[in-house]
Protein backbone atom coordinates (compact mmCIF):
# COMPACT_ATOMS: atom_id res chain seq x y z
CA UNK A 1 99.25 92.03 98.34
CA UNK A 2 100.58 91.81 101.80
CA UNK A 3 100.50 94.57 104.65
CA UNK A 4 104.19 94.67 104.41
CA UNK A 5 104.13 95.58 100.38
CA UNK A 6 101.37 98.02 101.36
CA UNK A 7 103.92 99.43 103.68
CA UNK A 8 106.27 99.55 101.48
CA UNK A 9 104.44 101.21 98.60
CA UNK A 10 103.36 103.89 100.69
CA UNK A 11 106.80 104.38 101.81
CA UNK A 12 107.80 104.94 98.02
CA UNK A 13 105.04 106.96 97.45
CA UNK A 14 106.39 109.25 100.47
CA UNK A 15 109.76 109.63 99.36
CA UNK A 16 108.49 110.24 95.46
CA UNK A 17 106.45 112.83 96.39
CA UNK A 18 108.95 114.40 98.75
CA UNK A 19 111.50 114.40 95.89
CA UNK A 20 108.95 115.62 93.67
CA UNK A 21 108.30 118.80 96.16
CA UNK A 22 111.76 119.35 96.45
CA UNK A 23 112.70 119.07 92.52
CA UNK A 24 109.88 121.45 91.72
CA UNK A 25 110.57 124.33 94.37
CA UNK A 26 107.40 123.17 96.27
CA UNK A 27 109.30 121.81 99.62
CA UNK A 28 112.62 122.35 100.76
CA UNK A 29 114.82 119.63 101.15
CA UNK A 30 116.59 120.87 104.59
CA UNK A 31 113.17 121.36 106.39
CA UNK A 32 111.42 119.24 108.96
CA UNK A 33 108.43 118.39 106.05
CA UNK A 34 110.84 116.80 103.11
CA UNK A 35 113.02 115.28 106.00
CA UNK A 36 110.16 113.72 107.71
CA UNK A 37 108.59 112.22 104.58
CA UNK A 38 112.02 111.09 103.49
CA UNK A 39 112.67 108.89 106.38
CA UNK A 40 109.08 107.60 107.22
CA UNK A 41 109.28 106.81 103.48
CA UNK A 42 112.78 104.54 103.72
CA UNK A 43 111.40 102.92 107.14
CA UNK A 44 108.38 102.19 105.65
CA UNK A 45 110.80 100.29 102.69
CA UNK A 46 112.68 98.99 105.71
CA UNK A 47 109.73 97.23 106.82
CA UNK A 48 108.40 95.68 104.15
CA UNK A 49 112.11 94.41 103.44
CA UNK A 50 111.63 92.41 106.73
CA UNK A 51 108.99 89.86 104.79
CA UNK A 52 111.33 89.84 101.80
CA UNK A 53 114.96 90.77 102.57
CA UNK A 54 117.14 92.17 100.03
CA UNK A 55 120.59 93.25 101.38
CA UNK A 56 121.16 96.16 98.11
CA UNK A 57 117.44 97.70 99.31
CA UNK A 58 118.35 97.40 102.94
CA UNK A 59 121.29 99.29 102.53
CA UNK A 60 120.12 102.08 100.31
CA UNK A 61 117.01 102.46 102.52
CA UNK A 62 119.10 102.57 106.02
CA UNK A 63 121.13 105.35 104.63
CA UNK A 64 118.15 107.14 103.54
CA UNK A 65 116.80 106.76 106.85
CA UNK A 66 120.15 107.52 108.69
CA UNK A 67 120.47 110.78 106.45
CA UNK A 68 117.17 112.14 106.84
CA UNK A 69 117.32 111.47 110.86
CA UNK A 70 120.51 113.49 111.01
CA UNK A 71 118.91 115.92 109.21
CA UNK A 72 115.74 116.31 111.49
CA UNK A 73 118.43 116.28 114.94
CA UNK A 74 119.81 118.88 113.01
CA UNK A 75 116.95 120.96 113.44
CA UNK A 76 116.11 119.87 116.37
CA UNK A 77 119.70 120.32 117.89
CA UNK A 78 119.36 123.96 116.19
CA UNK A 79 115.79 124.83 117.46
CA UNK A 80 117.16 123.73 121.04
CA UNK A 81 120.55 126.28 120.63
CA UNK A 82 117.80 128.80 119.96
């Protein structure tokens, strides 16, 4: 196994467990936690796509990444407004 599959297995793991927390009441899916997990998760996919590129993955995991930023400057933006 390579680092970048290592990478990218923990990045699964991440986003599994983050969907897990969310589907079971455990985390909620707007806050900084589930939000954070969710897009270290999908740039730790990212990564390993890098070694072996898949366009499909690439774009799924972007968006996850994209959506899960926007969510966190959300909070940010909203922490900032007071």
């Amino acid at each position: 196994m390579t680092w970048t599959d290592a990478a990218g297995l923990l990045g699964v793991v991440l986003i599994l467990i983050a969907y897990a927390g969310a589907a079971l009441g455990r985390l909620d899916p707007k806050r900084a936690a589930s939000l954070a997990a969710n897009f270290a998760g999908a740039s730790l996919i990212l990564l390993s796509l890098a070694h072996a590129f898949n366009l499909s993955a690439v774009a799924m995991e972007g968006a996850w990444a994209l959506v899960s930023l926007a969510g966190l400057a959300r909070l940010g933006w909203k922490r900032l407004r007071g």
